[in-house]
C-alpha atoms as a PDB file:
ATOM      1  CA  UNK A   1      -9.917 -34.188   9.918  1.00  0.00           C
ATOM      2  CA  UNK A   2     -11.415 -33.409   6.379  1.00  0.00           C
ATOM      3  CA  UNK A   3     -14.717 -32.273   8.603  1.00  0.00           C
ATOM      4  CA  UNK A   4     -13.147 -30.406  10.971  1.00  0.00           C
ATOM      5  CA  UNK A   5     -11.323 -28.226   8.279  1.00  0.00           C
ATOM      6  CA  UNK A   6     -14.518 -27.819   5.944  1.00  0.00           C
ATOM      7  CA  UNK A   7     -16.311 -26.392   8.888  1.00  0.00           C
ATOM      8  CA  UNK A   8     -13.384 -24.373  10.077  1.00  0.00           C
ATOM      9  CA  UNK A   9     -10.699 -23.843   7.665  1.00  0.00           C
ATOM     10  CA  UNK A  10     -11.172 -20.535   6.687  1.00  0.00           C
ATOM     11  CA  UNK A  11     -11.631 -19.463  10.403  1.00  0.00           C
ATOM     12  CA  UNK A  12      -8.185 -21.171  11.357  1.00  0.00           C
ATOM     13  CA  UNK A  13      -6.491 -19.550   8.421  1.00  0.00           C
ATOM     14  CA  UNK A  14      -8.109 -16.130   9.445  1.00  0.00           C
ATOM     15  CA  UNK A  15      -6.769 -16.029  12.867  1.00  0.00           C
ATOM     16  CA  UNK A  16      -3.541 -17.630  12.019  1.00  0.00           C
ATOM     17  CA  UNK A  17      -3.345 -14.360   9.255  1.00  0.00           C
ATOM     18  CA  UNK A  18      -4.373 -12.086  12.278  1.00  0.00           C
ATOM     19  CA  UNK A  19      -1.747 -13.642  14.566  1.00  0.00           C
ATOM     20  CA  UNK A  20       1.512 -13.654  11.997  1.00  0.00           C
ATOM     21  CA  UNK A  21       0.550 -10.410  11.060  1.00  0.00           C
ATOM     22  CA  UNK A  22       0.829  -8.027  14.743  1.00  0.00           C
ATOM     23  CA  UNK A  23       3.781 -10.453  15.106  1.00  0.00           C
ATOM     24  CA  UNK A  24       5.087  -9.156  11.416  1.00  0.00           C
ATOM     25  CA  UNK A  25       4.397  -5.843  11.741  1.00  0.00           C
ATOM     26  CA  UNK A  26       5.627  -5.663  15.568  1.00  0.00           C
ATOM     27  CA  UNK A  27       9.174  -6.886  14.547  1.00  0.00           C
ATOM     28  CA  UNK A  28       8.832  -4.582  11.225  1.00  0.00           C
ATOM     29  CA  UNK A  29       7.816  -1.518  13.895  1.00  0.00           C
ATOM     30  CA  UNK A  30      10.938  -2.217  16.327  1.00  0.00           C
ATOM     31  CA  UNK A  31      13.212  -3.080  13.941  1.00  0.00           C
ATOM     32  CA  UNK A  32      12.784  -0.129  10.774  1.00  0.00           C
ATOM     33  CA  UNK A  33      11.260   2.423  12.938  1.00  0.00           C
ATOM     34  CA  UNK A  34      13.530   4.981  12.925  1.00  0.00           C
ATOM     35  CA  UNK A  35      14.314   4.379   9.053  1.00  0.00           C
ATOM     36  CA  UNK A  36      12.991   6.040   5.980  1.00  0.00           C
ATOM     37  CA  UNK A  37      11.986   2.719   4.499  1.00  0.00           C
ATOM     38  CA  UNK A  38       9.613   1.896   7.114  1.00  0.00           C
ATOM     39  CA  UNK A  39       6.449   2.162   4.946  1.00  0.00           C
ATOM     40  CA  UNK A  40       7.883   0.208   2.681  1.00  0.00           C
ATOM     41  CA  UNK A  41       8.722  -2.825   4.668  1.00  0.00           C
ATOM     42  CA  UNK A  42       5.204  -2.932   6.400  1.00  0.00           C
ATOM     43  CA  UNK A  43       3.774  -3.202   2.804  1.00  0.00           C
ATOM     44  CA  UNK A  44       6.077  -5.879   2.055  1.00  0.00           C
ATOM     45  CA  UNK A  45       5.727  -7.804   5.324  1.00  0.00           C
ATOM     46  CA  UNK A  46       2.019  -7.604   4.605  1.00  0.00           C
ATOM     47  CA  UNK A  47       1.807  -8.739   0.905  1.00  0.00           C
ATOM     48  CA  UNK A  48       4.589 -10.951   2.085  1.00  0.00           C
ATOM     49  CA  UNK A  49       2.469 -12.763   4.748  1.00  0.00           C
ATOM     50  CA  UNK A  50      -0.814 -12.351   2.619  1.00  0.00           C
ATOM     51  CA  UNK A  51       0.720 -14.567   0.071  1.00  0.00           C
ATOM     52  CA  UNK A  52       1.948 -16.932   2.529  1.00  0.00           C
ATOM     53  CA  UNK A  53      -1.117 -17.872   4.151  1.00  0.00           C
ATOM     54  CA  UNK A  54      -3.331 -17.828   0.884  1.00  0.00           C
ATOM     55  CA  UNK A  55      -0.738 -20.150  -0.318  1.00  0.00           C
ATOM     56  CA  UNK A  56      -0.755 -22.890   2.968  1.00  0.00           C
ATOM     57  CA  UNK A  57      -4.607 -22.775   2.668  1.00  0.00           C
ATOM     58  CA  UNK A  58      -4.939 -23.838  -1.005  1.00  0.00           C
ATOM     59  CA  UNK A  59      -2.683 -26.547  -0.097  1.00  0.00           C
ATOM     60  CA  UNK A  60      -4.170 -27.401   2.853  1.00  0.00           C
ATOM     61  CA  UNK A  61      -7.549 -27.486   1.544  1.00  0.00           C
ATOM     62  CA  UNK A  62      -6.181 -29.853  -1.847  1.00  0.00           C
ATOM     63  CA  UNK A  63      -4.497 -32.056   0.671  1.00  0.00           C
ATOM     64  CA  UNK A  64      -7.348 -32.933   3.122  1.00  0.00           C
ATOM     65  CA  UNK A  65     -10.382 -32.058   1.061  1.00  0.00           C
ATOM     66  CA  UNK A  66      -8.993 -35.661  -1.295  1.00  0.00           C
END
């Protein structure tokens, strides 16, 4: 497992990013649309999930890089 994620850790953690963010800023689009804060929550969602993932990888990569 520790060889699979040095080769491809960062390309997992790329596409996972890519993935939860059009599903993020789908929901975001059909849900505050129509609002004045719309902006706003698609900069959130994105630092949001940007912090999220960069997060899960430096754990990921202390936990099986041991």
């Amino acid at each position: 497992m520790s060889d699979i994620w040095k080769k491809y850790g960062k390309v997992i953690c790329v596409v996972f990013y890519i993935i939860a963010l059009v599903f993020q800023l789908m929901v975001t689009t059909l849900i505050w649309k129509e609002t004045n804060l719309f902006a706003v929550m698609l900069i959130i969602q994105v630092f949001i999930t940007t912090i999220a993932v960069w997060a899960a990888y430096k754990i990921a990569n202390r936990m099986l890089l041991k």
